[in-house]
C-alpha atoms as a PDB file:
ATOM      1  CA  UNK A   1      47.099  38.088  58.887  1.00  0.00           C
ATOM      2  CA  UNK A   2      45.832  34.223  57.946  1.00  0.00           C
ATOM      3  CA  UNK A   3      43.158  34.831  60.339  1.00  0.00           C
ATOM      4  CA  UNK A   4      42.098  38.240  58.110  1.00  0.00           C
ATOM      5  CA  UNK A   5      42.887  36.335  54.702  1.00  0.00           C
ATOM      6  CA  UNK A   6      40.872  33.597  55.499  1.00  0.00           C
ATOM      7  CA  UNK A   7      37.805  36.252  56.323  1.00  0.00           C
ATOM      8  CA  UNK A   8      38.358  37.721  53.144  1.00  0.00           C
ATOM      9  CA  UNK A   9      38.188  34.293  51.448  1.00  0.00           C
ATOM     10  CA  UNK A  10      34.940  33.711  52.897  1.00  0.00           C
ATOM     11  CA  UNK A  11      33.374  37.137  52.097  1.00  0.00           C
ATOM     12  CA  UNK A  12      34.031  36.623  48.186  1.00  0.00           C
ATOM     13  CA  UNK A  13      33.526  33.038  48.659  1.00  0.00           C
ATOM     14  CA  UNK A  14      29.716  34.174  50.248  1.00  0.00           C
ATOM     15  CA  UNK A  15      29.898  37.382  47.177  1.00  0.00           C
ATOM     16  CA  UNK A  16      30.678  34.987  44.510  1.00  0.00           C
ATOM     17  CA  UNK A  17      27.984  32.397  45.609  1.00  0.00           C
ATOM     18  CA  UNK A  18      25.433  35.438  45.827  1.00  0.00           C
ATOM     19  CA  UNK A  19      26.012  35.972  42.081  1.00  0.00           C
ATOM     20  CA  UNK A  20      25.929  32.869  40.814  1.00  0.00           C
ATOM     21  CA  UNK A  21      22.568  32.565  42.393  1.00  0.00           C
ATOM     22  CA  UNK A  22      21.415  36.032  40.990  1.00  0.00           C
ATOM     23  CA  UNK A  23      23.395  34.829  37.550  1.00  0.00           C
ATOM     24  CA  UNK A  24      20.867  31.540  37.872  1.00  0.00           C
ATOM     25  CA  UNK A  25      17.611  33.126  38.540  1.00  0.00           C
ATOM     26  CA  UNK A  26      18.207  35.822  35.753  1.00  0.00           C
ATOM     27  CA  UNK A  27      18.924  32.590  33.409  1.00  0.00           C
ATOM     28  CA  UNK A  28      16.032  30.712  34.581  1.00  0.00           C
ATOM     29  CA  UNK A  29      13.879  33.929  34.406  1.00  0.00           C
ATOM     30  CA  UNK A  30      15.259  34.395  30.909  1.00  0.00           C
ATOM     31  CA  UNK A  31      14.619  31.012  29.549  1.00  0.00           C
ATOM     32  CA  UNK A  32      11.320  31.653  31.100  1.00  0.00           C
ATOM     33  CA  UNK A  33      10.656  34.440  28.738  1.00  0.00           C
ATOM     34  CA  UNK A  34      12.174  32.706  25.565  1.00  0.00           C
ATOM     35  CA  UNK A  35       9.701  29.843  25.945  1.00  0.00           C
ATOM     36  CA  UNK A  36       7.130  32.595  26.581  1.00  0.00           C
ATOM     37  CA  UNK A  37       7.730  34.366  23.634  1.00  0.00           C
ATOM     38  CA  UNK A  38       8.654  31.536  21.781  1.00  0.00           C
ATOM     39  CA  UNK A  39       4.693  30.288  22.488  1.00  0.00           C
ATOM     40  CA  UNK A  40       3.189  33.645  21.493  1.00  0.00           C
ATOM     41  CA  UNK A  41       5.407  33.475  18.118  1.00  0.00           C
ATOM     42  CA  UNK A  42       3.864  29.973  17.287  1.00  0.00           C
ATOM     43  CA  UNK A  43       0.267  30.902  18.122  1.00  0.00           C
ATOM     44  CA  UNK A  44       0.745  34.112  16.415  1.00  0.00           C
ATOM     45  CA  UNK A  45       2.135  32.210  13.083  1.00  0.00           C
ATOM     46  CA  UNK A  46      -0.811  29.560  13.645  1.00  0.00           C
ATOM     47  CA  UNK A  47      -3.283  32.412  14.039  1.00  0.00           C
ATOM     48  CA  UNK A  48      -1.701  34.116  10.345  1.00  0.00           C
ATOM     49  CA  UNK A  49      -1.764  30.388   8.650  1.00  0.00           C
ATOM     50  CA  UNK A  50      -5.710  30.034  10.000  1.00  0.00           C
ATOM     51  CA  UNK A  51      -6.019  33.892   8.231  1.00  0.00           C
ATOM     52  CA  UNK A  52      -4.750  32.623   5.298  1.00  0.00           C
ATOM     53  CA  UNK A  53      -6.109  29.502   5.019  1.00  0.00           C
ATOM     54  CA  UNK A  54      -9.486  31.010   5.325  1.00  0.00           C
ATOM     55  CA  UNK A  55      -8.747  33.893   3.146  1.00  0.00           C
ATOM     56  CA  UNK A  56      -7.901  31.566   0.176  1.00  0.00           C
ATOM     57  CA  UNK A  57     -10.791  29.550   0.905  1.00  0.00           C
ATOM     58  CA  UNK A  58     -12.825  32.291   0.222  1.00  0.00           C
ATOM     59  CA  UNK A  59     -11.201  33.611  -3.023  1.00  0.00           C
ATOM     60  CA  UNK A  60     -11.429  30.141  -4.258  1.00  0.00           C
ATOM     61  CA  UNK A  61     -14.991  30.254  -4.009  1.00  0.00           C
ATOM     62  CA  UNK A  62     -15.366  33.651  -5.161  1.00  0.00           C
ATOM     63  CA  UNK A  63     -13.327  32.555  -7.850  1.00  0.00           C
ATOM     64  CA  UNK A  64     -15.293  29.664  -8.719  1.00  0.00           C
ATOM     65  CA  UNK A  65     -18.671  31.559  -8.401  1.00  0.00           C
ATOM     66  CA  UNK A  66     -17.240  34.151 -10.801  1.00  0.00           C
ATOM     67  CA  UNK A  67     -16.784  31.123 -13.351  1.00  0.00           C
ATOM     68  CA  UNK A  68     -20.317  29.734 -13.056  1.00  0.00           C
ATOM     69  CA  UNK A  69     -21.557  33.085 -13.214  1.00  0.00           C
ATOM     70  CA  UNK A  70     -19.145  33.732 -16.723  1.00  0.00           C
ATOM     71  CA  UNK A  71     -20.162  30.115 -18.037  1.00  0.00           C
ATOM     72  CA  UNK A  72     -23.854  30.861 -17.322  1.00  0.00           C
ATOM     73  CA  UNK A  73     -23.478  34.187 -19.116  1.00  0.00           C
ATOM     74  CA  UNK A  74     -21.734  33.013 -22.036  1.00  0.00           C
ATOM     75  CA  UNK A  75     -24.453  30.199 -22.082  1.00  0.00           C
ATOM     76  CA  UNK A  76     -26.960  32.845 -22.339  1.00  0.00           C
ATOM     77  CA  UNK A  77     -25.085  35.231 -25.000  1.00  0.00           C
ATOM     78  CA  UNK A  78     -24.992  31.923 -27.176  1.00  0.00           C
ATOM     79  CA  UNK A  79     -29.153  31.454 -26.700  1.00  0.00           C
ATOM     80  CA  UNK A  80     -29.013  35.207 -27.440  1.00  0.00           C
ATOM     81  CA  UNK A  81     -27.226  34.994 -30.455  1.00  0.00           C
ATOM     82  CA  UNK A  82     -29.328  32.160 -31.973  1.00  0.00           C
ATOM     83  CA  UNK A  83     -32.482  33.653 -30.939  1.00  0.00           C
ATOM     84  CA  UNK A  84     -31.210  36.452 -32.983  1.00  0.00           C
ATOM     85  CA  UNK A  85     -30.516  34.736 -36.344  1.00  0.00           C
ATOM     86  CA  UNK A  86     -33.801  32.616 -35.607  1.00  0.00           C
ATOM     87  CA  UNK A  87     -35.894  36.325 -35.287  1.00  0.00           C
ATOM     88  CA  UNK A  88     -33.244  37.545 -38.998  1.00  0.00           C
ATOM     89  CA  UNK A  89     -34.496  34.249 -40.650  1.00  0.00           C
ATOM     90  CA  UNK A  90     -38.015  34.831 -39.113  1.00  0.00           C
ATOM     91  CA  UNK A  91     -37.638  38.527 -40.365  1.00  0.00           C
ATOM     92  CA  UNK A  92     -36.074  37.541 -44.304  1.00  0.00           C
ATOM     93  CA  UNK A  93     -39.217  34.815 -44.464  1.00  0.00           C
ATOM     94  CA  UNK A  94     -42.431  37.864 -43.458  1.00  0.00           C
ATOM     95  CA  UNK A  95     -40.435  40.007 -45.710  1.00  0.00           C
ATOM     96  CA  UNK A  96     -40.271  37.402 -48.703  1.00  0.00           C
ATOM     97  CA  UNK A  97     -44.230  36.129 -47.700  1.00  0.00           C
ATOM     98  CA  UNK A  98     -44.867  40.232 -47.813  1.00  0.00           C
ATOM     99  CA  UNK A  99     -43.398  41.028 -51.347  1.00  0.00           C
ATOM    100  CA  UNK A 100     -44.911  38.155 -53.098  1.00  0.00           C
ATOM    101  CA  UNK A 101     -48.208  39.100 -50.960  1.00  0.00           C
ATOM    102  CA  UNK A 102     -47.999  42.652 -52.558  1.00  0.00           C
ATOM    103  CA  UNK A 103     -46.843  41.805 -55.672  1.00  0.00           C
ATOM    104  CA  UNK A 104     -50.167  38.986 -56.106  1.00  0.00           C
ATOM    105  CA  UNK A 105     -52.172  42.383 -54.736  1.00  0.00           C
ATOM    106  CA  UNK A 106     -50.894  44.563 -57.303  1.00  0.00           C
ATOM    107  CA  UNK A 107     -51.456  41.755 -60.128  1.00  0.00           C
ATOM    108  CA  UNK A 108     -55.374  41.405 -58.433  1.00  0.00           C
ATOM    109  CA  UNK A 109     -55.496  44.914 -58.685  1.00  0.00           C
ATOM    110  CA  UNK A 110     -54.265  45.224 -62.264  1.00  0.00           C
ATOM    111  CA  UNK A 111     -56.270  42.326 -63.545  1.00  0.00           C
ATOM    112  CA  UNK A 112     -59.573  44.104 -61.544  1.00  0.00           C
ATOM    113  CA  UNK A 113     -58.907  47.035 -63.155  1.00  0.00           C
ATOM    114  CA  UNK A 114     -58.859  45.876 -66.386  1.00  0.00           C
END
Protein backbone atom coordinates (compact mmCIF):
# COMPACT_ATOMS: atom_id res chain seq x y z
CA UNK A 1 0.00 0.00 0.00
CA UNK A 2 3.05 2.69 0.96
CA UNK A 3 4.82 1.23 -1.86
CA UNK A 4 1.53 2.22 -4.29
CA UNK A 5 1.02 5.65 -2.32
CA UNK A 6 4.35 6.64 -2.74
CA UNK A 7 3.93 5.90 -6.79
CA UNK A 8 1.02 7.92 -6.76
CA UNK A 9 2.92 10.75 -5.01
CA UNK A 10 5.39 10.75 -7.63
CA UNK A 11 2.98 10.65 -10.63
CA UNK A 12 1.21 14.03 -9.44
CA UNK A 13 4.42 15.14 -8.10
CA UNK A 14 5.86 14.55 -12.09
CA UNK A 15 1.80 15.94 -13.27
CA UNK A 16 2.05 18.91 -11.13
CA UNK A 17 5.68 19.80 -12.23
CA UNK A 18 4.46 19.28 -15.98
CA UNK A 19 1.99 22.14 -15.40
CA UNK A 20 3.81 24.45 -13.78
CA UNK A 21 6.17 24.27 -16.66
CA UNK A 22 3.27 24.54 -19.27
CA UNK A 23 1.73 27.35 -16.64
CA UNK A 24 5.45 29.12 -17.16
CA UNK A 25 5.87 28.99 -20.82
CA UNK A 26 2.18 30.20 -21.41
CA UNK A 27 3.26 33.23 -18.94
CA UNK A 28 6.45 33.84 -20.58
CA UNK A 29 4.74 33.47 -24.03
CA UNK A 30 2.12 35.89 -22.76
CA UNK A 31 4.34 38.55 -21.46
CA UNK A 32 5.93 38.02 -24.76
CA UNK A 33 2.89 39.23 -26.52
CA UNK A 34 2.08 42.15 -24.04
CA UNK A 35 5.48 43.70 -24.74
CA UNK A 36 4.70 42.93 -28.40
CA UNK A 37 1.65 44.62 -28.50
CA UNK A 38 2.57 47.01 -26.10
CA UNK A 39 5.48 48.14 -28.93
CA UNK A 40 3.00 48.21 -31.83
CA UNK A 41 0.60 50.50 -29.52
CA UNK A 42 3.53 53.04 -28.99
CA UNK A 43 4.67 53.11 -32.62
CA UNK A 44 1.16 53.23 -33.68
CA UNK A 45 0.45 56.40 -31.20
CA UNK A 46 3.97 57.85 -32.44
CA UNK A 47 2.95 57.22 -36.04
CA UNK A 48 -0.81 59.28 -35.20
CA UNK A 49 1.28 62.18 -33.20
CA UNK A 50 3.81 62.41 -36.53
CA UNK A 51 0.08 62.58 -38.58
CA UNK A 52 -0.87 65.20 -36.58
CA UNK A 53 1.96 67.06 -36.13
CA UNK A 54 2.30 67.31 -39.82
CA UNK A 55 -1.29 67.87 -40.44
CA UNK A 56 -1.27 71.06 -38.25
CA UNK A 57 1.81 72.11 -39.78
CA UNK A 58 0.18 72.32 -42.84
CA UNK A 59 -3.08 74.12 -41.81
CA UNK A 60 -0.90 76.58 -40.13
CA UNK A 61 0.58 77.46 -43.27
CA UNK A 62 -2.46 77.30 -45.20
CA UNK A 63 -3.75 79.39 -42.64
CA UNK A 64 -1.14 81.87 -42.78
CA UNK A 65 -1.08 81.96 -46.66
CA UNK A 66 -4.84 82.60 -46.53
CA UNK A 67 -3.92 85.82 -44.36
CA UNK A 68 -1.27 87.22 -46.71
CA UNK A 69 -3.44 86.48 -49.46
CA UNK A 70 -6.62 88.51 -47.38
CA UNK A 71 -4.05 91.35 -46.30
CA UNK A 72 -2.79 91.63 -49.91
CA UNK A 73 -6.39 91.81 -51.10
CA UNK A 74 -7.60 94.23 -48.73
CA UNK A 75 -4.35 96.21 -49.63
CA UNK A 76 -5.51 96.23 -53.10
CA UNK A 77 -9.41 97.04 -52.45
CA UNK A 78 -7.94 100.15 -50.49
CA UNK A 79 -5.67 101.24 -53.86
CA UNK A 80 -8.99 100.42 -55.57
CA UNK A 81 -11.01 102.55 -53.65
CA UNK A 82 -8.71 105.61 -53.87
CA UNK A 83 -8.09 105.16 -57.42
CA UNK A 84 -11.76 105.47 -57.56
CA UNK A 85 -12.35 108.82 -55.78
CA UNK A 86 -9.02 110.03 -57.59
CA UNK A 87 -10.89 109.02 -61.29
CA UNK A 88 -14.71 110.93 -59.29
CA UNK A 89 -12.46 114.01 -58.53
CA UNK A 90 -10.74 113.58 -61.99
CA UNK A 91 -14.36 113.15 -63.42
CA UNK A 92 -16.15 116.45 -61.21
CA UNK A 93 -12.84 118.62 -62.50
CA UNK A 94 -13.41 117.62 -66.90
CA UNK A 95 -16.98 118.13 -66.06
CA UNK A 96 -16.48 121.66 -64.31
CA UNK A 97 -13.41 122.54 -67.16
CA UNK A 98 -16.38 121.29 -69.77
CA UNK A 99 -19.31 123.59 -68.58
CA UNK A 100 -17.33 126.68 -68.26
CA UNK A 101 -15.68 125.52 -71.76
CA UNK A 102 -19.30 125.50 -73.23
CA UNK A 103 -20.62 128.15 -71.52
CA UNK A 104 -17.31 130.66 -72.89
CA UNK A 105 -18.46 128.82 -76.46
CA UNK A 106 -21.92 129.82 -76.23
CA UNK A 107 -20.89 133.52 -75.02
CA UNK A 108 -18.21 133.43 -78.36
CA UNK A 109 -21.00 132.36 -80.22
CA UNK A 110 -23.48 134.96 -78.98
CA UNK A 111 -21.05 137.81 -79.11
CA UNK A 112 -20.11 136.45 -83.03
CA UNK A 113 -23.44 136.53 -83.79
CA UNK A 114 -24.13 139.76 -82.86
Amino acid sequence: QLHLTMSEKNELTKSLEMVQKELQEKESEMKKEISEYKDRLLQAEKEHQDALTEANRKNEAEIEACQDKMNSLEHFISSQKLEIEHLKSNKEELNNSLKEANQTLGELLKTKVR
